[in-house]
Protein backbone atom coordinates (compact mmCIF):
# COMPACT_ATOMS: atom_id res chain seq x y z
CA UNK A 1 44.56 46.98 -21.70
CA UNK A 2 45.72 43.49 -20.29
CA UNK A 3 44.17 44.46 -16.98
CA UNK A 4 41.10 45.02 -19.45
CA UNK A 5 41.38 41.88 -20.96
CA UNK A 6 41.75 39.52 -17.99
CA UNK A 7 38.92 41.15 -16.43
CA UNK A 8 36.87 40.12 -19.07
CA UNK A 9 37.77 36.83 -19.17
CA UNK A 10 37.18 36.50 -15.73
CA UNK A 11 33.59 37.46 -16.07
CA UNK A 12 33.23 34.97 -18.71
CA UNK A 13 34.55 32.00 -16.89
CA UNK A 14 32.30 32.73 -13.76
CA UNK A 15 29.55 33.45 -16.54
CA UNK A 16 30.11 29.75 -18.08
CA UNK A 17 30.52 28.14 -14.59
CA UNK A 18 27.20 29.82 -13.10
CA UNK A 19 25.42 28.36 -16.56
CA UNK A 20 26.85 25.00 -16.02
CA UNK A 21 25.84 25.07 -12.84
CA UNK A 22 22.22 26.28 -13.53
CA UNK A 23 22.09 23.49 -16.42
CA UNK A 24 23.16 20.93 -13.47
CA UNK A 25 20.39 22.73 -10.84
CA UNK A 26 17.80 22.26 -13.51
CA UNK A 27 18.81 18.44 -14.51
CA UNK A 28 18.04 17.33 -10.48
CA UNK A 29 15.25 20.06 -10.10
CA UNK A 30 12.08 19.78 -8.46
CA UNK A 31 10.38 19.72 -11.49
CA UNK A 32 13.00 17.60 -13.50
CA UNK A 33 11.32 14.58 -15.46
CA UNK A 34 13.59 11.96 -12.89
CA UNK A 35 12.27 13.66 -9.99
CA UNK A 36 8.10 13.53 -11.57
CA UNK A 37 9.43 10.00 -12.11
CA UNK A 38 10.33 9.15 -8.63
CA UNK A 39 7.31 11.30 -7.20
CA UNK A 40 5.69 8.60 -9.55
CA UNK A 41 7.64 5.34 -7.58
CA UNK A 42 7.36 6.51 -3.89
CA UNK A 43 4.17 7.19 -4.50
CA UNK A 44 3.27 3.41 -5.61
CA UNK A 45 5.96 2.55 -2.53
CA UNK A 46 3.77 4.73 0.19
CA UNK A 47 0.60 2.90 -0.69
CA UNK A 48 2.27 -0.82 -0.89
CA UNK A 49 5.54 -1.52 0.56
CA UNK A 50 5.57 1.73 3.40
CA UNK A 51 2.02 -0.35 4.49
CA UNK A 52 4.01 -3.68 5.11
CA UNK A 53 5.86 -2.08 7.46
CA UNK A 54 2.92 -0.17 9.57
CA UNK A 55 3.98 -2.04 12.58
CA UNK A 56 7.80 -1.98 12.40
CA UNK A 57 8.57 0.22 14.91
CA UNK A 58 11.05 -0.01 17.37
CA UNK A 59 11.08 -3.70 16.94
CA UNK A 60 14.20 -5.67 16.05
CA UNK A 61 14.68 -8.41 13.42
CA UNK A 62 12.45 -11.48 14.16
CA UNK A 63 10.71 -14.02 11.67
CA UNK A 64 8.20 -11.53 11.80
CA UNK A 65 10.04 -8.35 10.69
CA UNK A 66 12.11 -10.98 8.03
CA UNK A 67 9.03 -11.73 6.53
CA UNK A 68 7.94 -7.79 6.05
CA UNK A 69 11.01 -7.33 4.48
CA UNK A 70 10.39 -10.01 2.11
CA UNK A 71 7.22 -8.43 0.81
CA UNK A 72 8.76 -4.77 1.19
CA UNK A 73 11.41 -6.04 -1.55
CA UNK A 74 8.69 -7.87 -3.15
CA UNK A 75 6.93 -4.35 -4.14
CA UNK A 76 10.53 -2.38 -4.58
CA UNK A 77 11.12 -4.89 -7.37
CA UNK A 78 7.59 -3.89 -9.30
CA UNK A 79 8.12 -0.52 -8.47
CA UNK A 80 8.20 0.83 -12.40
CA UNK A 81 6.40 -2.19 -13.63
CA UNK A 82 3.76 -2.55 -11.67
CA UNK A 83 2.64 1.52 -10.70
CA UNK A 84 1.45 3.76 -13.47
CA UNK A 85 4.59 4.05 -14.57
CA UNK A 86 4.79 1.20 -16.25
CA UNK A 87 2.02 2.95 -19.30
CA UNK A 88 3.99 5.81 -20.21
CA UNK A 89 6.89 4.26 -22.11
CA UNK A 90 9.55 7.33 -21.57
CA UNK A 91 8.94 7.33 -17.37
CA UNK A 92 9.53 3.73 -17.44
CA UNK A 93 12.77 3.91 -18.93
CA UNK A 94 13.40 6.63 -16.75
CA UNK A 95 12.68 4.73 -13.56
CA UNK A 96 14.35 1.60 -15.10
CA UNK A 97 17.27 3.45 -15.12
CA UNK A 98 17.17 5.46 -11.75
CA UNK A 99 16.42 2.21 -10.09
CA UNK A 100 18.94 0.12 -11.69
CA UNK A 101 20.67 -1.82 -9.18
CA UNK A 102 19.08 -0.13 -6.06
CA UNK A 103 16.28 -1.67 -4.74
CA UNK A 104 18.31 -3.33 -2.06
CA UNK A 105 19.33 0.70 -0.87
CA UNK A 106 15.82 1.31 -1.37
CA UNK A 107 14.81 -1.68 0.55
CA UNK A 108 17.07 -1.12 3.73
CA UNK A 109 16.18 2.91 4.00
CA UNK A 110 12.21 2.08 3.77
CA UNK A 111 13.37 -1.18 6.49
CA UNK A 112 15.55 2.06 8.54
CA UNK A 113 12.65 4.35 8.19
CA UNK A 114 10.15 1.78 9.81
CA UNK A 115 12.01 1.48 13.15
CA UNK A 116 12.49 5.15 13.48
CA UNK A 117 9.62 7.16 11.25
CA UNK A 118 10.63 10.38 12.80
CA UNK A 119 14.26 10.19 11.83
CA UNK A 120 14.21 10.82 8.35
CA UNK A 121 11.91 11.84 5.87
CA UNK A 122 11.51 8.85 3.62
CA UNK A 123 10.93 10.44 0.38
CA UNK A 124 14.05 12.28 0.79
CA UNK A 125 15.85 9.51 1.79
CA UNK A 126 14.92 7.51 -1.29
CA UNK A 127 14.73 10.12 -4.22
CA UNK A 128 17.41 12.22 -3.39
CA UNK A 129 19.79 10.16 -1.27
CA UNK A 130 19.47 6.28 -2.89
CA UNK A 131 18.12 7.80 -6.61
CA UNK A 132 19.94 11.35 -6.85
CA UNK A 133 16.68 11.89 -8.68
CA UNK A 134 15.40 15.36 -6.55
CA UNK A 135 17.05 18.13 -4.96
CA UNK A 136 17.21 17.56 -1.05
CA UNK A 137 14.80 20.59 -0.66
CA UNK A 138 11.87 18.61 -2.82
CA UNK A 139 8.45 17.62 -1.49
CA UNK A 140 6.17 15.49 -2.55
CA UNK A 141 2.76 16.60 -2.41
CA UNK A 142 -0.34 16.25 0.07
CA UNK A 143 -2.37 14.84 -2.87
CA UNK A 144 0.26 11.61 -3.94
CA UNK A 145 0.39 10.66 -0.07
CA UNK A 146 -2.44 11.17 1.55
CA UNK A 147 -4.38 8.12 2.24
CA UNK A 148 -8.17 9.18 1.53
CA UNK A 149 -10.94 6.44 2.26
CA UNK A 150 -11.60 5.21 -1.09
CA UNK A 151 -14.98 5.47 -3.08
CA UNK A 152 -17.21 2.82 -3.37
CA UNK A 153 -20.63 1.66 -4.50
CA UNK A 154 -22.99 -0.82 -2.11
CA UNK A 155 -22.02 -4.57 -2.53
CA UNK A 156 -25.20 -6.29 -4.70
CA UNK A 157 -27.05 -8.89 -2.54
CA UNK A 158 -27.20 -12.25 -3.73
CA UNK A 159 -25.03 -11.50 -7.26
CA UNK A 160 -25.42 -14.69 -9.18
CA UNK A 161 -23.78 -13.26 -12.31
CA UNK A 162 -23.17 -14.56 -15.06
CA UNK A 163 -21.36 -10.70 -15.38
CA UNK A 164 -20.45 -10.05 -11.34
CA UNK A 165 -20.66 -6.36 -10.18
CA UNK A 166 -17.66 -5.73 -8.58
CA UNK A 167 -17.26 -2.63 -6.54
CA UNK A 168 -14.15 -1.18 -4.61
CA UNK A 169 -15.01 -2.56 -1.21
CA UNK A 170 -15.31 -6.37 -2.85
CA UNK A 171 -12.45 -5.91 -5.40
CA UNK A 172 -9.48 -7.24 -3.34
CA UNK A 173 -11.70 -10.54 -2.06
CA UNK A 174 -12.82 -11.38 -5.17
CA UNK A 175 -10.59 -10.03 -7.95
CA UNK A 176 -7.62 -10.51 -6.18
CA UNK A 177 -8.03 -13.00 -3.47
CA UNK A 178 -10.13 -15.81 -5.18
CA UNK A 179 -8.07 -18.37 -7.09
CA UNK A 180 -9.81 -18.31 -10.22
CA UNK A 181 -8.99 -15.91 -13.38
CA UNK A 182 -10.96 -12.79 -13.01
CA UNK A 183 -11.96 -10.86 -16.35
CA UNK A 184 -13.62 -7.44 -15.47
CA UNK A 185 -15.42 -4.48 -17.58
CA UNK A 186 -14.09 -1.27 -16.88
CA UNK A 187 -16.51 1.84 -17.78
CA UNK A 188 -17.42 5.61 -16.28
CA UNK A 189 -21.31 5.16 -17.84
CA UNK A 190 -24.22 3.72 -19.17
CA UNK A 191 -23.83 5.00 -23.12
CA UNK A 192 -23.92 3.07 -26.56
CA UNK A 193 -20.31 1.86 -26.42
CA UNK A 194 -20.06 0.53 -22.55
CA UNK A 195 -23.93 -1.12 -23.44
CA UNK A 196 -22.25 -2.55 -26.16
CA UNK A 197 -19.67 -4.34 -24.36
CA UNK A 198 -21.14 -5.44 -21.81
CA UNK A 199 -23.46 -7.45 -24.19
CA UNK A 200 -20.53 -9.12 -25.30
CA UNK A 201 -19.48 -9.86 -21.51
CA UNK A 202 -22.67 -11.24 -20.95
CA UNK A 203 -22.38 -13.58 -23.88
CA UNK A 204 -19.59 -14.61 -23.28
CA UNK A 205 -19.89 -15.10 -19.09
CA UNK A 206 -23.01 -17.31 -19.90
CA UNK A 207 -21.13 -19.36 -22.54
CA UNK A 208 -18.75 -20.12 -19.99
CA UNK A 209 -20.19 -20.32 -16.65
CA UNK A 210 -19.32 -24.39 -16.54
CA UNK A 211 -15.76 -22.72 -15.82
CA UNK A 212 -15.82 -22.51 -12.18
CA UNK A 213 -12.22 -20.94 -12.06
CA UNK A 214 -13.17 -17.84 -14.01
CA UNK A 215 -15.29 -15.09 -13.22
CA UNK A 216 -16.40 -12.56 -15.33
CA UNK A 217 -17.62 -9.04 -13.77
CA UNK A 218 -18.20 -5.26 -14.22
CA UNK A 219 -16.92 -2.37 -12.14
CA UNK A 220 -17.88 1.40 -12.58
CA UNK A 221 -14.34 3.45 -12.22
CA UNK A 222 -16.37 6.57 -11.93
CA UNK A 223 -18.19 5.74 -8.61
CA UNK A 224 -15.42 3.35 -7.39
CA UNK A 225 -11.72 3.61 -6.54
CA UNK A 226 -10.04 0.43 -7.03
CA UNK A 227 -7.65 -0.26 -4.36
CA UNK A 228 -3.74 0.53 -5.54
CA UNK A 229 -1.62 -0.91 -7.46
CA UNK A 230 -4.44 -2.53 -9.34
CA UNK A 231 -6.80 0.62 -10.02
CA UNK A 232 -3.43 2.42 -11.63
CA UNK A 233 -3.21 -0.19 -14.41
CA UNK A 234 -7.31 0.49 -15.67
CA UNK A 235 -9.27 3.18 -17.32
CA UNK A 236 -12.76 3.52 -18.74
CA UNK A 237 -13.49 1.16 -21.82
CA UNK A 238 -11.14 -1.33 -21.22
CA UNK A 239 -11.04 -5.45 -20.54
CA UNK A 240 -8.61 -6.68 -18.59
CA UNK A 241 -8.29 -10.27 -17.13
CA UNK A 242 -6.26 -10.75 -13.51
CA UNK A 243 -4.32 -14.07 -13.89
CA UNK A 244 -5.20 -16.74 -10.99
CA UNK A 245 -1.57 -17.08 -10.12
CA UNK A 246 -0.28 -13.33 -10.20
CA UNK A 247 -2.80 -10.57 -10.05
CA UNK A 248 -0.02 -8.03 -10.45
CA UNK A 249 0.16 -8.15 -14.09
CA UNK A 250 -2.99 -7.88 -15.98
CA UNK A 251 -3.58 -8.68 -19.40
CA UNK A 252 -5.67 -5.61 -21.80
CA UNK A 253 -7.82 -7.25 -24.50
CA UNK A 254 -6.64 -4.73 -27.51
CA UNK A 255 -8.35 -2.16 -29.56
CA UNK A 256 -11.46 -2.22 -27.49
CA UNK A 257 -11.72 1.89 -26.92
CA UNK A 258 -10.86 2.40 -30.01
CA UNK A 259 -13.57 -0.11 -31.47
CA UNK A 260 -16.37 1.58 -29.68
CA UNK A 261 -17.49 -1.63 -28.04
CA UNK A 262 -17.92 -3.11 -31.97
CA UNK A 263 -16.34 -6.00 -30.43
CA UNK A 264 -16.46 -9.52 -31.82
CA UNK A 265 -17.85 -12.63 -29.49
CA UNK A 266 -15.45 -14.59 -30.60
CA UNK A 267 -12.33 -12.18 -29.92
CA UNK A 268 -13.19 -12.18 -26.24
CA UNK A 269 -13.40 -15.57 -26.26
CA UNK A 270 -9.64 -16.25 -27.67
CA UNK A 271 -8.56 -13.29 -25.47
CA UNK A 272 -9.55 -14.82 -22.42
CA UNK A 273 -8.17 -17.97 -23.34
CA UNK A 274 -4.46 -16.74 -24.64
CA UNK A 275 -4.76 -14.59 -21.38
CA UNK A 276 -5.98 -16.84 -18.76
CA UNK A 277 -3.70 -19.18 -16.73
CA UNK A 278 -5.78 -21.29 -14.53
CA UNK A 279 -5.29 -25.11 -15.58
CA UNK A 280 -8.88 -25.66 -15.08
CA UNK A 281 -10.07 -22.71 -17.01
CA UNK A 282 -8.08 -23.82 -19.54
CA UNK A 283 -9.29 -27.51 -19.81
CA UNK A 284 -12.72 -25.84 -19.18
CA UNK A 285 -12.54 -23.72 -22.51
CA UNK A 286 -10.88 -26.04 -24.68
CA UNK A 287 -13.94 -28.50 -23.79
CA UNK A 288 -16.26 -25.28 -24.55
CA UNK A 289 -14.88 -25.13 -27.68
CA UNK A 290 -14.26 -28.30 -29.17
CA UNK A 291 -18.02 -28.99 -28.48
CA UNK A 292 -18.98 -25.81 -30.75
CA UNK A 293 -20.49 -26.37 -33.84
CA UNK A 294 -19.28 -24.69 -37.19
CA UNK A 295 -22.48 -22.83 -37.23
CA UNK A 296 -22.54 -21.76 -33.64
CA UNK A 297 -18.23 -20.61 -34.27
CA UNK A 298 -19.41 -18.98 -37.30
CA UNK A 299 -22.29 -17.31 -35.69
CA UNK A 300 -19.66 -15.93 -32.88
CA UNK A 301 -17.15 -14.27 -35.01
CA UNK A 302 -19.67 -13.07 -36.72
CA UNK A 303 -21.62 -11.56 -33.66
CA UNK A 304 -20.69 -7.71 -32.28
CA UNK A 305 -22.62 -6.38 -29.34
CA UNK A 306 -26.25 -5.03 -30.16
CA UNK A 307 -27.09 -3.10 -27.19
CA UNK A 308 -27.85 -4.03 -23.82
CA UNK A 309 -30.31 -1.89 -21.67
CA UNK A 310 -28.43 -1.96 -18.19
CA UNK A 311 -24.90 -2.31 -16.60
């Protein structure tokens, strides 16, 4: 009987261990939500700071290789804020606190991985080894890192606005390199609601073309792929306004999906200024509206988007 006994609870110690272990197995599995979550981050890190570094290899530190670092750490440090991330509210947490206090690690093994590519493999070396975020026998897949030649629609000839059509082959020139506040219209087709806002953008761009450091344009998401980070932080229906000064961090006018483009003039208006952070469009907008009349403020607030016939 005792021989009985201690058998038994043999088999249910090994038993419990084998479920511990399995609950441990599944916690840093492939599939775990910190692993999707740092798929997420060295995704955003293959396509910004692993692109610094093109060049890296086999050369030793210099100005040259100090000042790819810089912008390698530069990216590490928006890597759950400024990816797509950043809009699901329980991933960013997640990578906030996988990333806590690593980005130098993650810095120096991206840095490693530059002089010697084949040595390691780099998503490895950050998700399992810095993060302990994915089992050592994860992949990430084809689709995350493969760097496709992005879509894009013909540049317009001789665009004199006042609504610019942007496309992905002008969007880092104009959106991000010009110096000016940028507001764009982000839609997937010609229907009732994106006619409807874009009547509004066309209001409002002629109302304030005196402002020579804003632009306001128009890009179809459908036809083009905005270059990453910037295209992760969009989607169809939405108005977003790149700040002169950092271009990582957009601003999202609210509630215009769910409005169904019954947007009001004025609301634009007040959203680009709050938003914007250009001195000059700033001065320029204040003047704009200080010279408004009562009946042409009234008129604006009162004003939402009859429709316009083309983007």
């Amino acid at each position: 009987f005792s021989l009985l006994l201690l058998s038994l609870l043999l088999f249910i110690g090994v038993a419990s261990l084998s479920l511990v272990a399995g609950a441990k197995e599944k916690k840093s599995s492939d599939q775990s939500a910190s692993c999707q979550t740092c798929k997420k981050l060295f995704s955003y890190l293959n396509r910004t700071a692993v692109v610094e570094i093109r060049d890296l290899k086999g050369r030793k530190k210099s100005k040259d290789t100090v000042a790819m670092e810089e912008k390698v750490t530069e990216h590490v440090s928006r890597g759950c804020t400024g990816s797509a991330i950043a809009q699901n509210k329980k991933m960013l947490k997640e990578c906030e606190v996988l990333t806590e206090g690593k980005d130098e690690a993650i810095v120096n093994k991206i840095m490693e991985w530059g002089r010697e590519p084949e040595s390691s493999d780099l998503f490895i070396d950050i998700c399992n080894e810095v993060l302990g975020a994915c089992p050592y026998t994860a992949t990430i897949t084809p689709e995350q890192t493969e760097k496709k030649k992005p879509k894009s629609e013909a540049p317009s000839k001789d665009d004199k606005g006042p609504v610019f059509r942007v496309v992905a082959a002008t969007w880092l020139s104009q959106v991000v390199q010009e110096e000016r506040d940028w507001v764009t219209f982000h839609y997937e087709e010609v229907n009732e609601v994106s006619k409807r806002l874009m009547t509004i953008m066309n209001l409002m761009a002629t109302r304030l073309q005196p402002c020579s450091t804003l632009r306001m344009g128009s890009i179809n998401v459908v036809r083009n792929d905005i270059p990453a980070p910037f295209g992760e932080f969009t989607k169809a229906n939405t108005i977003a306004l790149w700040k002169a000064s950092n271009k990582y961090e957009p601003a999202f006018m609210k509630d215009v999906e769910e409005s169904q483009g019954y947007i009001a003039a004025f609301s634009l208006l007040n959203f680009i200024f709050s938003a914007a952070n250009h001195p000059e469009t700033k001065q320029c907008m204040s003047e704009i509206q200080s010279s408004m009349s009562e009946e042409e403020v009234t008129w604006l607030r009162d004003f939402n988007s009859a429709p316009k016939d083309e983007l």
